[in-house]
C-alpha atoms as a PDB file:
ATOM      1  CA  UNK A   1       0.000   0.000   0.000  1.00  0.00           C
ATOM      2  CA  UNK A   2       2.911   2.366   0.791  1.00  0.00           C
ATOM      3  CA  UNK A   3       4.755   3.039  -2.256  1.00  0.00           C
ATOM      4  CA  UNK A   4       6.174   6.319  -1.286  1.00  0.00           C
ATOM      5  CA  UNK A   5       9.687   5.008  -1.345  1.00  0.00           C
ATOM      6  CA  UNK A   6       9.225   4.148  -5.742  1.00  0.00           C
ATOM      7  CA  UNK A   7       9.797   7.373  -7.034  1.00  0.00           C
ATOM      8  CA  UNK A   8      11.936  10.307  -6.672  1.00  0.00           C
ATOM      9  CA  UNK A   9      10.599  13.236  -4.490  1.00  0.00           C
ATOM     10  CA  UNK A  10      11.608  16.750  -3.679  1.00  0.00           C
ATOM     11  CA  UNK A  11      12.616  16.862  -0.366  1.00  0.00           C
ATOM     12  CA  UNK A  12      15.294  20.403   0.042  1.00  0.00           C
ATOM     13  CA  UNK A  13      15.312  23.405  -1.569  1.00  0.00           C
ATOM     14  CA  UNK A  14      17.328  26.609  -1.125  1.00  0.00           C
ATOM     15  CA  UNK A  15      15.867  29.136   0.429  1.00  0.00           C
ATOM     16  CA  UNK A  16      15.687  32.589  -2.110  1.00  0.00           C
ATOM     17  CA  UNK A  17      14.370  35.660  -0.493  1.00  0.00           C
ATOM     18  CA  UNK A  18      11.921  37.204  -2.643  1.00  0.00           C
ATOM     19  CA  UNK A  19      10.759  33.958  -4.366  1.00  0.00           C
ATOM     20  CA  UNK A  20       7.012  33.395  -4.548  1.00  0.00           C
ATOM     21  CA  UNK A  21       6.420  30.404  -2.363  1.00  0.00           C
ATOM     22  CA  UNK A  22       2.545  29.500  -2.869  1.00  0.00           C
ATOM     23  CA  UNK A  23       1.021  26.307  -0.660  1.00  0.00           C
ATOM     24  CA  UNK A  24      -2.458  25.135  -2.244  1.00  0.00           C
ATOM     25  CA  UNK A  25      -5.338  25.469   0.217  1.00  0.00           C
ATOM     26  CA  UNK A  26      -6.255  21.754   1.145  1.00  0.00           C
ATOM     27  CA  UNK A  27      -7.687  20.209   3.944  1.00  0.00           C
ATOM     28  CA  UNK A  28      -5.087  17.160   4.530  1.00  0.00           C
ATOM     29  CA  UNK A  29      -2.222  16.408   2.717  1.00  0.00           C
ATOM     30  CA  UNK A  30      -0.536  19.373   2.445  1.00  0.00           C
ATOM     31  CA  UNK A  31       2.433  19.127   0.240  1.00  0.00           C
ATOM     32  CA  UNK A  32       5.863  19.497   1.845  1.00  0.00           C
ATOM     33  CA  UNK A  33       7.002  22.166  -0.480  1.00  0.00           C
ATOM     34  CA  UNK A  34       5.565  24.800  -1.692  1.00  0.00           C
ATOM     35  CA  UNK A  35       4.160  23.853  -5.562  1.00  0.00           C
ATOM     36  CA  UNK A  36       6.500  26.716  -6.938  1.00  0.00           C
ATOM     37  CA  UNK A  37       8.965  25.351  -6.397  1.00  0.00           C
ATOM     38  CA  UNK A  38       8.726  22.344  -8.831  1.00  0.00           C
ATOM     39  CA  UNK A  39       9.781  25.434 -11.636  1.00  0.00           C
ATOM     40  CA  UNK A  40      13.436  25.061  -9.905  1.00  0.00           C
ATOM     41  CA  UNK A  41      15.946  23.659 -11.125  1.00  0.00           C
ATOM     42  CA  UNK A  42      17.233  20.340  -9.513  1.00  0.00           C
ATOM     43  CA  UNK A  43      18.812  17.541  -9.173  1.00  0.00           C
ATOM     44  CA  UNK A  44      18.258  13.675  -8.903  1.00  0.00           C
ATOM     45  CA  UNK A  45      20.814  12.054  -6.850  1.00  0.00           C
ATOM     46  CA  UNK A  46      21.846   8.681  -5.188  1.00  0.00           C
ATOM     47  CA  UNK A  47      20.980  10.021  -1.411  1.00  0.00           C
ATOM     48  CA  UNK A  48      17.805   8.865   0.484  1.00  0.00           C
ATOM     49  CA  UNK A  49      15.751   9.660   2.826  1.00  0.00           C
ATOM     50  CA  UNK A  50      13.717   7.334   5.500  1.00  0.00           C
ATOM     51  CA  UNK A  51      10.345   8.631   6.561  1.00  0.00           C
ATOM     52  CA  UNK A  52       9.454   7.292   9.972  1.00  0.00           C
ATOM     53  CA  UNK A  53       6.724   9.731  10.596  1.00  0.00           C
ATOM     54  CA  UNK A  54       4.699   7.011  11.551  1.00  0.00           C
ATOM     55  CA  UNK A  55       6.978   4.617  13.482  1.00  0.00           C
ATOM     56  CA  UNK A  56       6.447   6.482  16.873  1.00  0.00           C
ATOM     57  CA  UNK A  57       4.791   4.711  20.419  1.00  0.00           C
ATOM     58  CA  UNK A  58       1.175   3.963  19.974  1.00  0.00           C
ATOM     59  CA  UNK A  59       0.057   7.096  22.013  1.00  0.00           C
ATOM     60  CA  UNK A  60       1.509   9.327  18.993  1.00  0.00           C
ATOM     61  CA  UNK A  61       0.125   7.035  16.168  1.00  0.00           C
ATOM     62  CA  UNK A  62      -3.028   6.718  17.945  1.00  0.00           C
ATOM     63  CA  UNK A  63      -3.432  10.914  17.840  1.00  0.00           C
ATOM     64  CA  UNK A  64      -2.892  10.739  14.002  1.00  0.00           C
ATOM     65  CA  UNK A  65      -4.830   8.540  13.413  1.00  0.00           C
ATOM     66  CA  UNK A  66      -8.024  10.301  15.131  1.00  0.00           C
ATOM     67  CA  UNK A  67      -6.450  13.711  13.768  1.00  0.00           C
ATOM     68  CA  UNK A  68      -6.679  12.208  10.008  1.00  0.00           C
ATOM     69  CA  UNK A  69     -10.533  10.414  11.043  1.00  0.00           C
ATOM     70  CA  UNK A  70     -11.356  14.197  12.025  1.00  0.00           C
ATOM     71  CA  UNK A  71     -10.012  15.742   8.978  1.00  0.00           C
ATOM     72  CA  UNK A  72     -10.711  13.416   6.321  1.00  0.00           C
ATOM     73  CA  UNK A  73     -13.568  11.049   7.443  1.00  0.00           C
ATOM     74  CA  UNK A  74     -14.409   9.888   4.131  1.00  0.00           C
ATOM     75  CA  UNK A  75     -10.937   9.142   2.601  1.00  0.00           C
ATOM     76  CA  UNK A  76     -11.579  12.659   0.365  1.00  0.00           C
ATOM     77  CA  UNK A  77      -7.534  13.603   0.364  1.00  0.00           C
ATOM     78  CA  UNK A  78      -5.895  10.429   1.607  1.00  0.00           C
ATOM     79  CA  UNK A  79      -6.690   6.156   1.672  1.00  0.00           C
ATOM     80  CA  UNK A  80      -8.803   5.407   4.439  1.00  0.00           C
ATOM     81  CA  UNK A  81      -7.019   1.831   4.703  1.00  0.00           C
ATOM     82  CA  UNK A  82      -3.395   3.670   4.995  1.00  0.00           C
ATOM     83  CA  UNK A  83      -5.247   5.271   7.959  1.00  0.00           C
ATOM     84  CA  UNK A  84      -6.367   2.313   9.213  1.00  0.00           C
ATOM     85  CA  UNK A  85      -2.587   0.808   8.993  1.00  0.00           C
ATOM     86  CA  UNK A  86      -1.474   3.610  11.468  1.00  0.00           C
ATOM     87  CA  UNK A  87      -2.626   1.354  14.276  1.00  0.00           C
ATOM     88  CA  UNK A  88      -1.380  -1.761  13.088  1.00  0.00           C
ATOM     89  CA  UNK A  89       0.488  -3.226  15.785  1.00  0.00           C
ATOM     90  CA  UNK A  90       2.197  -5.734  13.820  1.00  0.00           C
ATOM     91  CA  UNK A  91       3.080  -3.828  10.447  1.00  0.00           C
ATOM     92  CA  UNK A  92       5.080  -6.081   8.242  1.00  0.00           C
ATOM     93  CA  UNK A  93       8.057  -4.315   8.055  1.00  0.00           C
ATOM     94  CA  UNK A  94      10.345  -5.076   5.499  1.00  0.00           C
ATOM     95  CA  UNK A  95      14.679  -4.240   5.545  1.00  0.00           C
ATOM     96  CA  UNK A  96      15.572  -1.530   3.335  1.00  0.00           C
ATOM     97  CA  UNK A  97      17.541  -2.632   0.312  1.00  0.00           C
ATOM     98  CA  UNK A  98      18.880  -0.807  -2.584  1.00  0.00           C
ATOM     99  CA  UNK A  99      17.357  -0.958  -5.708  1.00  0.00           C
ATOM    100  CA  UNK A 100      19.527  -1.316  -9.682  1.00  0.00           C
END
């Protein structure tokens, strides 16, 4: 279900003063850069990063997943089965390998 990890995502940009950052109005989801700044130029490289956003002690997992219920009861912006997964207490977790 999580396939996050199978594509290549922005994830730093340098900061320019006078740039016109612009964040869509959305009620979950939010992106985690502002949309301008996909006109940037960039650069794909070899480094990568782990998300464990969701990895926390139950108490934490168990306020986003009521936060997300409250915000997006129908599934509107997100997968309400990837919601359901933040309380799994047995995820299967699987070792990070590199891909060719």
């Amino acid at each position: 279900m999580w396939q996050a990890h199978k594509g290549a995502t922005m994830t730093l940009v340098r900061f320019f003063k006078d740039y016109p950052y612009f964040y869509p109005q959305m009620q979950h989801h939010v992106p985690r850069l502002p949309l301008t700044c996909s006109a940037l130029p960039g650069l794909t490289t070899d480094l990568r990063i782990k998300h464990l956003g969701w990895s926390g002690p139950l108490e934490e997992r168990v306020e986003k997943y009521v936060r997300y219920k409250k915000m997006d009861p129908e599934g509107q912006w997100g997968n309400l089965a990837q919601y359901e997964s933040i309380l799994d207490l047995k995820p299967n977790l699987l070792e990070w390998k590199e891909e060719d």
